[in-house]
PDB file of N, CA and C in Angstrom:
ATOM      1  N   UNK A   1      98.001  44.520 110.449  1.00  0.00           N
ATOM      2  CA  UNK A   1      98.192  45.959 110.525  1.00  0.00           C
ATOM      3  C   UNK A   1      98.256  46.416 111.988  1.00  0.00           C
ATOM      4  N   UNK A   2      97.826  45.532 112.933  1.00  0.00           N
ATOM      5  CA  UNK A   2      96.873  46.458 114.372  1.00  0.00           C
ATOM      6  C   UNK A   2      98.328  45.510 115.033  1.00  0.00           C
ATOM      7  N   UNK A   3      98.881  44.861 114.549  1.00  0.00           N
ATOM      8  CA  UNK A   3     100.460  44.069 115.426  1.00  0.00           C
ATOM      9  C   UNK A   3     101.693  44.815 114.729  1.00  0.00           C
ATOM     10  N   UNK A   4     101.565  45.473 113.305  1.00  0.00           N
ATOM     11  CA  UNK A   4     102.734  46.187 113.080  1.00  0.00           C
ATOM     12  C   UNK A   4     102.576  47.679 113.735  1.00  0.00           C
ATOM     13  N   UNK A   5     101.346  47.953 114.374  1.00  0.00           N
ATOM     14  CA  UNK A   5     101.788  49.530 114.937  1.00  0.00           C
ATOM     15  C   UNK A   5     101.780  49.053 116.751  1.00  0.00           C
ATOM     16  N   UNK A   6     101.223  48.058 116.892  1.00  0.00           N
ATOM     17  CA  UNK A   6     101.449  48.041 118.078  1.00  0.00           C
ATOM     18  C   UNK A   6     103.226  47.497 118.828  1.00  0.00           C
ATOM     19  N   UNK A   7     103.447  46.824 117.429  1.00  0.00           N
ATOM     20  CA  UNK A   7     104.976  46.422 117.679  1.00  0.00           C
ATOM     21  C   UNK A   7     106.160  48.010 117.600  1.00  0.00           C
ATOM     22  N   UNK A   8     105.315  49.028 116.578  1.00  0.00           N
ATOM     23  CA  UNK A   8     106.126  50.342 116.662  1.00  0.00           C
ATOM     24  C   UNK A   8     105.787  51.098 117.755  1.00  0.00           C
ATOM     25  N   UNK A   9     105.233  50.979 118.520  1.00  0.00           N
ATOM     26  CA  UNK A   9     104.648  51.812 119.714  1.00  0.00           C
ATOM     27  C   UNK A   9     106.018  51.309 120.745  1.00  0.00           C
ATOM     28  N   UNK A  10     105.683  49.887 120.626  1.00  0.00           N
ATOM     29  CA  UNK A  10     106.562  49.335 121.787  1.00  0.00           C
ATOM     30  C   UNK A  10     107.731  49.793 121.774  1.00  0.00           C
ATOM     31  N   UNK A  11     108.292  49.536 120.119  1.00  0.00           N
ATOM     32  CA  UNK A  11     110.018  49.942 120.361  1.00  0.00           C
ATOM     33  C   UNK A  11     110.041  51.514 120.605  1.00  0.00           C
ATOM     34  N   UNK A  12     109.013  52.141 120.193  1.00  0.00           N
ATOM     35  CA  UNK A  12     109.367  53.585 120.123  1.00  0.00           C
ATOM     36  C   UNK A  12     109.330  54.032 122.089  1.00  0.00           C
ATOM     37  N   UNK A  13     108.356  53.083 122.429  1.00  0.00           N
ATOM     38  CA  UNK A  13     108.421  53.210 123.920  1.00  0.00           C
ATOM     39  C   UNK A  13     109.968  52.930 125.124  1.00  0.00           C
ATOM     40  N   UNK A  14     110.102  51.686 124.481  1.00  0.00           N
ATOM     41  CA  UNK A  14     110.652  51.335 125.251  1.00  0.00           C
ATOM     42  C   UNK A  14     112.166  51.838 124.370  1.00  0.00           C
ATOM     43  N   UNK A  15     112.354  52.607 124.170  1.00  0.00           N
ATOM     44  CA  UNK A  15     113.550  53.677 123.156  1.00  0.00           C
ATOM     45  C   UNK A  15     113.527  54.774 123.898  1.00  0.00           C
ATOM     46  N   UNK A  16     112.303  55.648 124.209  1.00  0.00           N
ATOM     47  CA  UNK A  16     112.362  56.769 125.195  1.00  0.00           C
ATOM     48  C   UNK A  16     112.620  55.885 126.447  1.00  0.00           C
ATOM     49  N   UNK A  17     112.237  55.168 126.729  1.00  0.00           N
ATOM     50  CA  UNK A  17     112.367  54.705 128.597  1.00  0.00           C
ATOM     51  C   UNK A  17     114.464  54.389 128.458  1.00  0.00           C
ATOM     52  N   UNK A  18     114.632  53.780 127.164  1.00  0.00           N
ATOM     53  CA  UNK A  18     116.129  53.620 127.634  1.00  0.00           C
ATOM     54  C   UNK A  18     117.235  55.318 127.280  1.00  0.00           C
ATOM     55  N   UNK A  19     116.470  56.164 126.777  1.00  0.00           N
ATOM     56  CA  UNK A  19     117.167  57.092 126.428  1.00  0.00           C
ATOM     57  C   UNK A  19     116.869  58.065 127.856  1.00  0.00           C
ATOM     58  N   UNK A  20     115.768  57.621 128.572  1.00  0.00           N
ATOM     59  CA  UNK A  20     115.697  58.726 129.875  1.00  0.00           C
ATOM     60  C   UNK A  20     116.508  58.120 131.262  1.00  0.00           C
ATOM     61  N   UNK A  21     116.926  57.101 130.729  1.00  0.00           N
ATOM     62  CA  UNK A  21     117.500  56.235 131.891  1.00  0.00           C
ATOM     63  C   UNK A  21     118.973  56.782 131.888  1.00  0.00           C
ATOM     64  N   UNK A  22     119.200  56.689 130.504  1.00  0.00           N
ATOM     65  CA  UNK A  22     120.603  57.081 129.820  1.00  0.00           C
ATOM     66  C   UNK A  22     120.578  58.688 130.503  1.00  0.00           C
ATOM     67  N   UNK A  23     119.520  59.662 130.295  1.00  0.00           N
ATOM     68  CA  UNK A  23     119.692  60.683 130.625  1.00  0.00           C
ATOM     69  C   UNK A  23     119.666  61.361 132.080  1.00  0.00           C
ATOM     70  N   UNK A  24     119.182  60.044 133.070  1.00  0.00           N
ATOM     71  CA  UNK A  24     119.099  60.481 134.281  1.00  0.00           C
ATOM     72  C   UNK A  24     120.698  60.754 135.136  1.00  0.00           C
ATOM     73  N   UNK A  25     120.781  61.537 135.875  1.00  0.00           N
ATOM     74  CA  UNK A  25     121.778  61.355 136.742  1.00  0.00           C
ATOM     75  C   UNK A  25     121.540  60.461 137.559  1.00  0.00           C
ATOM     76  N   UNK A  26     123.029  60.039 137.578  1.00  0.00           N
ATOM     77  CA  UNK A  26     122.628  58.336 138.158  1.00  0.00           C
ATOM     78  C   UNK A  26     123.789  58.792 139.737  1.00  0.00           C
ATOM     79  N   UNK A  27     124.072  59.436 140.261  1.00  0.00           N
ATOM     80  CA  UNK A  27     124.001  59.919 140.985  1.00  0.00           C
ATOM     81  C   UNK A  27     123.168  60.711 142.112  1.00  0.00           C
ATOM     82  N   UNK A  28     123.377  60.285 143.378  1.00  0.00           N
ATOM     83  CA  UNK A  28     122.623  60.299 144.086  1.00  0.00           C
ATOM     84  C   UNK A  28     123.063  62.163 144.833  1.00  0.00           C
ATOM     85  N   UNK A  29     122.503  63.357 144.160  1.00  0.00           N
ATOM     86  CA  UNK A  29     122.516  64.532 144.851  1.00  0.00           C
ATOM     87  C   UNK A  29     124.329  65.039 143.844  1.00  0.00           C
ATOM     88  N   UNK A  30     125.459  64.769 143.433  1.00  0.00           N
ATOM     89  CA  UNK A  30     125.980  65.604 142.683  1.00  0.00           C
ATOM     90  C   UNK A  30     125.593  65.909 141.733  1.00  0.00           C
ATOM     91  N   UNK A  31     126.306  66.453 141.214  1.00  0.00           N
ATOM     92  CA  UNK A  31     125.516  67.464 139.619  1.00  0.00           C
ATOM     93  C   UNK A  31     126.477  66.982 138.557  1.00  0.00           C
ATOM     94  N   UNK A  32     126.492  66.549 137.704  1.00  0.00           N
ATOM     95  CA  UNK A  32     127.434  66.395 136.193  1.00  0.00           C
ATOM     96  C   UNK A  32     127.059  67.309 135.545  1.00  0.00           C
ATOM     97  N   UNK A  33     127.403  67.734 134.631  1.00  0.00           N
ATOM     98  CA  UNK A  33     127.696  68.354 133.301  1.00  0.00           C
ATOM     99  C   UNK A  33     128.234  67.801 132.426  1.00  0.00           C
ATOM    100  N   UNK A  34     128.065  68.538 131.475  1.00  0.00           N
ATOM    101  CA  UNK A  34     129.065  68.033 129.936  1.00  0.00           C
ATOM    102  C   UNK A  34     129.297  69.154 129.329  1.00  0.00           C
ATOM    103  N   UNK A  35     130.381  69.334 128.550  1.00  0.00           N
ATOM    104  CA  UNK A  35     130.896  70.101 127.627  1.00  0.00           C
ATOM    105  C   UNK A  35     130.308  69.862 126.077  1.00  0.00           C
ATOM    106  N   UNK A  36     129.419  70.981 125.750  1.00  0.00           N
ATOM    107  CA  UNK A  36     129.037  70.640 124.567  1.00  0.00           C
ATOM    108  C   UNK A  36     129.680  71.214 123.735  1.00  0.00           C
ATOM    109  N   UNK A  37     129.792  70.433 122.392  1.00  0.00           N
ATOM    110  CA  UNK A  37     130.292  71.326 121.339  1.00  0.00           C
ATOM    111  C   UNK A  37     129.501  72.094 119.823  1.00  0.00           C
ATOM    112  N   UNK A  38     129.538  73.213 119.648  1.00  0.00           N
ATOM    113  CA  UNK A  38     128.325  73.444 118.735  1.00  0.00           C
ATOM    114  C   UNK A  38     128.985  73.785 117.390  1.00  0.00           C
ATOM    115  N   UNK A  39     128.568  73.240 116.135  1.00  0.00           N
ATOM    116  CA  UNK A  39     129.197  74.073 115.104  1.00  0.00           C
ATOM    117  C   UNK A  39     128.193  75.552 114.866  1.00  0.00           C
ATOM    118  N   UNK A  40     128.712  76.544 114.885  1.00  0.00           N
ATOM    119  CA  UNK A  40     128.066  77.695 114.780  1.00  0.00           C
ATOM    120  C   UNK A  40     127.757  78.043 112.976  1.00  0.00           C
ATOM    121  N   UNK A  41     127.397  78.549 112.135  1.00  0.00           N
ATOM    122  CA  UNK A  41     127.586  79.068 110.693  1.00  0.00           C
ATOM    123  C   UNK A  41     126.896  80.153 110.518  1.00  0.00           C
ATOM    124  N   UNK A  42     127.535  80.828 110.011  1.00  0.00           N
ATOM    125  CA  UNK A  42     127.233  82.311 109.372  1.00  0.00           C
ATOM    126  C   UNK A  42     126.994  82.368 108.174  1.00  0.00           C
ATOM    127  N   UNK A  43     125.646  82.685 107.272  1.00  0.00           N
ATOM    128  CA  UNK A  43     125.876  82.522 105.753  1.00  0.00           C
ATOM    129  C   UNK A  43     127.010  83.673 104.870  1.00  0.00           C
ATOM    130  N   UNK A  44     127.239  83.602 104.319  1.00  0.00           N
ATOM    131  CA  UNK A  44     128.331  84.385 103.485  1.00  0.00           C
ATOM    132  C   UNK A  44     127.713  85.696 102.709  1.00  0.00           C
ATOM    133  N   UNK A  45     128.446  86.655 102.540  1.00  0.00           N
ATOM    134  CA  UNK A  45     127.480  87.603 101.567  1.00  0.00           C
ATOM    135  C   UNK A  45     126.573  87.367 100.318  1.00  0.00           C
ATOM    136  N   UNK A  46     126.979  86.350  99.605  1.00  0.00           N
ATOM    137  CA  UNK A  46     127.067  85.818  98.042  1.00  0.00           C
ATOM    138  C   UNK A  46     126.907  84.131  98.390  1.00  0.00           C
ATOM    139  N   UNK A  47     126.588  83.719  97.957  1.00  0.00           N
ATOM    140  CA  UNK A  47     126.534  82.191  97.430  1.00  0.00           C
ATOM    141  C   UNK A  47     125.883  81.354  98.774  1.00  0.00           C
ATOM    142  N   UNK A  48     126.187  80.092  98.218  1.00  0.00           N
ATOM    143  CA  UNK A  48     125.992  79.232  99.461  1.00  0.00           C
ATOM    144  C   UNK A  48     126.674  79.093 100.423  1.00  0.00           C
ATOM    145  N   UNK A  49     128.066  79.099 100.672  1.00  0.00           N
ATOM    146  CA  UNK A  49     129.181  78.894 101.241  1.00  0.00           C
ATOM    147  C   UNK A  49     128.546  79.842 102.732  1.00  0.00           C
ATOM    148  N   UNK A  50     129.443  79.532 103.703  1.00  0.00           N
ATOM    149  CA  UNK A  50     129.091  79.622 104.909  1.00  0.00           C
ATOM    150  C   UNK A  50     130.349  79.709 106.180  1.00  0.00           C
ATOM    151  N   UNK A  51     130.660  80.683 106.782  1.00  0.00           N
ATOM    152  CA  UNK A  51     131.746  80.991 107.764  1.00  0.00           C
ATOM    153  C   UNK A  51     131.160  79.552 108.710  1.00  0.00           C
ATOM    154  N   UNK A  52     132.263  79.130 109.730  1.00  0.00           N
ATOM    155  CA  UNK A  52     131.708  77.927 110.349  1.00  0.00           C
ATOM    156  C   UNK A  52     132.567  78.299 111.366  1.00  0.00           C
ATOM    157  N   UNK A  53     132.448  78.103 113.143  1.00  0.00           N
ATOM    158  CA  UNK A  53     132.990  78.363 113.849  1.00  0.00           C
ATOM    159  C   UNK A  53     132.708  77.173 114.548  1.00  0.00           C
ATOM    160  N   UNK A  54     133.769  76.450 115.495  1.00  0.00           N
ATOM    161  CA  UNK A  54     133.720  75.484 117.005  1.00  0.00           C
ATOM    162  C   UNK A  54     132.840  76.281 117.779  1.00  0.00           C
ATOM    163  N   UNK A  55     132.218  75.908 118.462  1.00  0.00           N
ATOM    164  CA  UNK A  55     131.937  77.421 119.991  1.00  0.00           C
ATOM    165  C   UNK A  55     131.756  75.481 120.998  1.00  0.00           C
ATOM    166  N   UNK A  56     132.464  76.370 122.224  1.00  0.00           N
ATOM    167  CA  UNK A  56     131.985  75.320 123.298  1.00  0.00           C
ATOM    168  C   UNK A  56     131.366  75.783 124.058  1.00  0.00           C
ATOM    169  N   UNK A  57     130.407  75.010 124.662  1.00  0.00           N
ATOM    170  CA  UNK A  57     129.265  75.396 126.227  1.00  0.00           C
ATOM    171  C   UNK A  57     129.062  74.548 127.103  1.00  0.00           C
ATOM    172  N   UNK A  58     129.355  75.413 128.657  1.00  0.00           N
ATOM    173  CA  UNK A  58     129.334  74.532 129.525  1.00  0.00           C
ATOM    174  C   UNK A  58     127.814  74.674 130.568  1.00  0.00           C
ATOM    175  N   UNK A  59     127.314  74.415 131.202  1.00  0.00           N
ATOM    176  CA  UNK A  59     125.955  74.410 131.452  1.00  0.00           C
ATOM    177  C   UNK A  59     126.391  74.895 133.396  1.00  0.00           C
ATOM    178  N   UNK A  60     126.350  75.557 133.837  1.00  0.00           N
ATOM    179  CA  UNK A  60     126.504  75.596 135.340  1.00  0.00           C
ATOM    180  C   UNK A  60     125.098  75.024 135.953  1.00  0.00           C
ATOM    181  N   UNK A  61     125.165  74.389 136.849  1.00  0.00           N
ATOM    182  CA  UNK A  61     124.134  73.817 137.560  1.00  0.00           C
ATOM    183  C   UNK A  61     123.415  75.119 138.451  1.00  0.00           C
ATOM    184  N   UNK A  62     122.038  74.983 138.716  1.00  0.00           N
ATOM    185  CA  UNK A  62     121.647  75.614 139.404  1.00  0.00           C
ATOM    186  C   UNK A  62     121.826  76.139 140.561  1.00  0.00           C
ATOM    187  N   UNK A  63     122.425  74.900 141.468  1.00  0.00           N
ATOM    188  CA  UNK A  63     122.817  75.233 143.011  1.00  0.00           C
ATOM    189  C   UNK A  63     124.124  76.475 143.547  1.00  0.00           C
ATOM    190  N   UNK A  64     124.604  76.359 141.877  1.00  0.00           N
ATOM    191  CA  UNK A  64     125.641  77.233 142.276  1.00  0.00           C
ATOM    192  C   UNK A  64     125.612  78.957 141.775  1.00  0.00           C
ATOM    193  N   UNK A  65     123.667  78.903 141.815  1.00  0.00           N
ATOM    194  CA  UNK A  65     123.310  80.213 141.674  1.00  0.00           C
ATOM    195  C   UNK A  65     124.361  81.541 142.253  1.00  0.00           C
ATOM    196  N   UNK A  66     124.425  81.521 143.713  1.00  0.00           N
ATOM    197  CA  UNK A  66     125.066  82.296 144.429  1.00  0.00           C
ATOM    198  C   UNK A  66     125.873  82.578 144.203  1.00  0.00           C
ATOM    199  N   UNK A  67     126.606  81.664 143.699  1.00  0.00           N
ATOM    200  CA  UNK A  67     128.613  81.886 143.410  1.00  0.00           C
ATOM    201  C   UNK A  67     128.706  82.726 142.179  1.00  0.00           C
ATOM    202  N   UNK A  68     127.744  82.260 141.631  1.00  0.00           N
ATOM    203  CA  UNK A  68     128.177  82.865 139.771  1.00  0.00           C
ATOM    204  C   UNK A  68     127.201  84.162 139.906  1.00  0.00           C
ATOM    205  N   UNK A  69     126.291  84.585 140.268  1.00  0.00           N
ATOM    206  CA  UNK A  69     125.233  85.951 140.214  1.00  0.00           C
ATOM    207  C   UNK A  69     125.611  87.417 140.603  1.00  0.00           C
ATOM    208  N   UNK A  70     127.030  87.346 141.297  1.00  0.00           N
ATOM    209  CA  UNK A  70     128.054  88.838 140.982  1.00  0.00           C
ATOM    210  C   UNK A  70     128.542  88.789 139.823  1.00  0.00           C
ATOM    211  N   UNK A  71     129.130  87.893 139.045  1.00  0.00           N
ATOM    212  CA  UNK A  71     129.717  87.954 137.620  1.00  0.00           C
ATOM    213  C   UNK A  71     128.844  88.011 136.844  1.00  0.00           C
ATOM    214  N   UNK A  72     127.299  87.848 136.523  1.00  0.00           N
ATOM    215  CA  UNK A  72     126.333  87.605 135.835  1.00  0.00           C
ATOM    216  C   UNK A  72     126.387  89.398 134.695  1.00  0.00           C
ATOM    217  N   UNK A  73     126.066  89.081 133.875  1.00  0.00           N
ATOM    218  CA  UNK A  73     126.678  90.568 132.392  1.00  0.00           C
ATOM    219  C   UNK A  73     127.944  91.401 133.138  1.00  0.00           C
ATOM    220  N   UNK A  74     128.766  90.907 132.924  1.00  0.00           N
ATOM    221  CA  UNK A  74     130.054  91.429 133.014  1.00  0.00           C
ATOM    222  C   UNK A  74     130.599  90.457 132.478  1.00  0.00           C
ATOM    223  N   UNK A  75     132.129  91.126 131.451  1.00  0.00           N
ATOM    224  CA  UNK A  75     133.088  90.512 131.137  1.00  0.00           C
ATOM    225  C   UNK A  75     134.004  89.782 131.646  1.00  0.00           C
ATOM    226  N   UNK A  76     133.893  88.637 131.547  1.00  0.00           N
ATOM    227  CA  UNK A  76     135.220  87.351 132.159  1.00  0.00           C
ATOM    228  C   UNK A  76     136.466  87.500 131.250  1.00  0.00           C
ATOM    229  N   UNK A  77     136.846  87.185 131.992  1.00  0.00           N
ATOM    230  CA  UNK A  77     138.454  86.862 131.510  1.00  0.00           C
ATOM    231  C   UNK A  77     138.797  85.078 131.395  1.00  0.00           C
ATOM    232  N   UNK A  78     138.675  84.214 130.825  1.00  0.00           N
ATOM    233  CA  UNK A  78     138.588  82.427 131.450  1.00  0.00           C
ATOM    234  C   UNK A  78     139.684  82.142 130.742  1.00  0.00           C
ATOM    235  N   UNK A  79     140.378  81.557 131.657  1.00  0.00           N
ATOM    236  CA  UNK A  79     141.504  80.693 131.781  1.00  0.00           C
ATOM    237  C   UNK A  79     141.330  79.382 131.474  1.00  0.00           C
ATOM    238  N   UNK A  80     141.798  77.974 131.071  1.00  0.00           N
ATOM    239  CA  UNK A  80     141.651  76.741 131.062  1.00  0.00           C
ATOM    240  C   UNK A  80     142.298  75.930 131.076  1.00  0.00           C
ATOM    241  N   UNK A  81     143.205  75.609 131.932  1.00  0.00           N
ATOM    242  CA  UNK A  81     144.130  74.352 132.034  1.00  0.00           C
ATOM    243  C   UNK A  81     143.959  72.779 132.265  1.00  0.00           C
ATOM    244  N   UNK A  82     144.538  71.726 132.239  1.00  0.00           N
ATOM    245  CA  UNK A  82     145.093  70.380 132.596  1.00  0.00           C
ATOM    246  C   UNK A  82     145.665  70.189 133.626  1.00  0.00           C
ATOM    247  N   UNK A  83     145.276  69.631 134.400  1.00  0.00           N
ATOM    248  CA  UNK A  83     145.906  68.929 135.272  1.00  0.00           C
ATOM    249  C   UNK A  83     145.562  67.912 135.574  1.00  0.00           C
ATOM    250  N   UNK A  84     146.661  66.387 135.596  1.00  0.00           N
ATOM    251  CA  UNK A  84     146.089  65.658 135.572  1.00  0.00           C
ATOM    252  C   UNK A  84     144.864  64.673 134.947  1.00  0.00           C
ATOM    253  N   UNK A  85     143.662  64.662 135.435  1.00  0.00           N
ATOM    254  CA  UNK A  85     142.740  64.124 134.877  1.00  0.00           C
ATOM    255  C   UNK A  85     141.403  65.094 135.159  1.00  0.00           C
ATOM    256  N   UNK A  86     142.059  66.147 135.449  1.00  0.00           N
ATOM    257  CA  UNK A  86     141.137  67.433 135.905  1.00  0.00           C
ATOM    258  C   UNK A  86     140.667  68.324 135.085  1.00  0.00           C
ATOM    259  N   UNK A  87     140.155  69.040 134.890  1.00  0.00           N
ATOM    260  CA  UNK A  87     140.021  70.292 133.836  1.00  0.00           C
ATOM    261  C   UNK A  87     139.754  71.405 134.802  1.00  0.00           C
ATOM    262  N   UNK A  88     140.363  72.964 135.520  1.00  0.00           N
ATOM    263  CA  UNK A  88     139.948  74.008 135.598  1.00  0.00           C
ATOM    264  C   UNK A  88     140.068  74.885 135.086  1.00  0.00           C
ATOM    265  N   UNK A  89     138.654  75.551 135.218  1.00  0.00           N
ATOM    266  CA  UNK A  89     138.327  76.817 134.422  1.00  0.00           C
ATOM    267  C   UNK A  89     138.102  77.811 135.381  1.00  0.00           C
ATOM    268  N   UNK A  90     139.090  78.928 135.078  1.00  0.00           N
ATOM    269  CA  UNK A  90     139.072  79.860 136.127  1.00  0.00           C
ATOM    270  C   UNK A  90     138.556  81.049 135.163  1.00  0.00           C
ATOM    271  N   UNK A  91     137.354  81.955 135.854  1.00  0.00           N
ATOM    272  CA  UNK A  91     136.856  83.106 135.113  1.00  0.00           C
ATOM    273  C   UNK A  91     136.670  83.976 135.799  1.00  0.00           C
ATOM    274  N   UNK A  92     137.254  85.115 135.966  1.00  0.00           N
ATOM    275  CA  UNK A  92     137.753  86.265 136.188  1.00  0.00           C
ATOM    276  C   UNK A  92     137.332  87.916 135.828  1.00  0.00           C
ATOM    277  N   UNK A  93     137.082  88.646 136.590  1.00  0.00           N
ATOM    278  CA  UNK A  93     135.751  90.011 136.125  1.00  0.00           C
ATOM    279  C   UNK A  93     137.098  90.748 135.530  1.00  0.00           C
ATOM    280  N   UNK A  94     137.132  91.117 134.048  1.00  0.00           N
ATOM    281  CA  UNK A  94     137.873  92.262 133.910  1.00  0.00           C
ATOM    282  C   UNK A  94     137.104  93.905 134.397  1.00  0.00           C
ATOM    283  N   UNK A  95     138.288  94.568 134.674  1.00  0.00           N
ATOM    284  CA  UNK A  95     137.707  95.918 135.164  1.00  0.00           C
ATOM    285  C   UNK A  95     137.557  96.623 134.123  1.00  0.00           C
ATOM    286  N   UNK A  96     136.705  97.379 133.966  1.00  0.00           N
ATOM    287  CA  UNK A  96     137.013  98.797 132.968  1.00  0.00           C
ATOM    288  C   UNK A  96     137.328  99.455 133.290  1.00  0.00           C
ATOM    289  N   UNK A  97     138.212 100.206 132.447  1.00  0.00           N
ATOM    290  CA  UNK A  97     139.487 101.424 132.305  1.00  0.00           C
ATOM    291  C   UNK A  97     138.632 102.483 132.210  1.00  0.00           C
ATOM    292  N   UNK A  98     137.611 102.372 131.463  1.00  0.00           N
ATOM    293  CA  UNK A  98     137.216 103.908 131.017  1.00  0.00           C
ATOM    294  C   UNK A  98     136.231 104.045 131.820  1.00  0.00           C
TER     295      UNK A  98
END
């Protein structure tokens, strides 16, 4: 009994040590990101059934507090193209009219 939990300790250990390794930036000072994708669901008026939406999220790194903290609650406008092996996303303050 006292070798089957000590044998589950281990894998469960050494499972977090390879999943934080996996999770470290392995970079020395740039920043990565990832594009996550979320399924969103809304329940329906009636039944089980359920509205289901894609939504994507991108995570901005901290350092680039400064750049992004004039656009911060105001409406963007975001653009998203290809190029290459690139992805930019350009986001843009719409003005209000009224």
């Amino acid at each position: 009994m006292l070798v089957r939990w000590i044998a589950a300790f281990l894998i469960v250990f050494i499972w977090n040590m390879v999943y934080r390794w996996k999770a470290l930036n392995p970079s020395c000072g740039q920043h990565f990101v990832r594009i996550r994708q979320r399924t969103k669901r809304r329940p329906r008026l009636h039944g089980k059934a359920a509205y289901k939406r894609r939504q994507l999220e991108l995570t901005i790194p901290s350092k680039f507090k400064d750049v992004v903290e004039p656009f911060l609650n105001k409406d963007l406008k975001v653009e998203a193209k290809r190029v290459g092996n690139k992805i930019i996303i350009e986001a843009k303050a719409v003005e209000n009219t009224s």
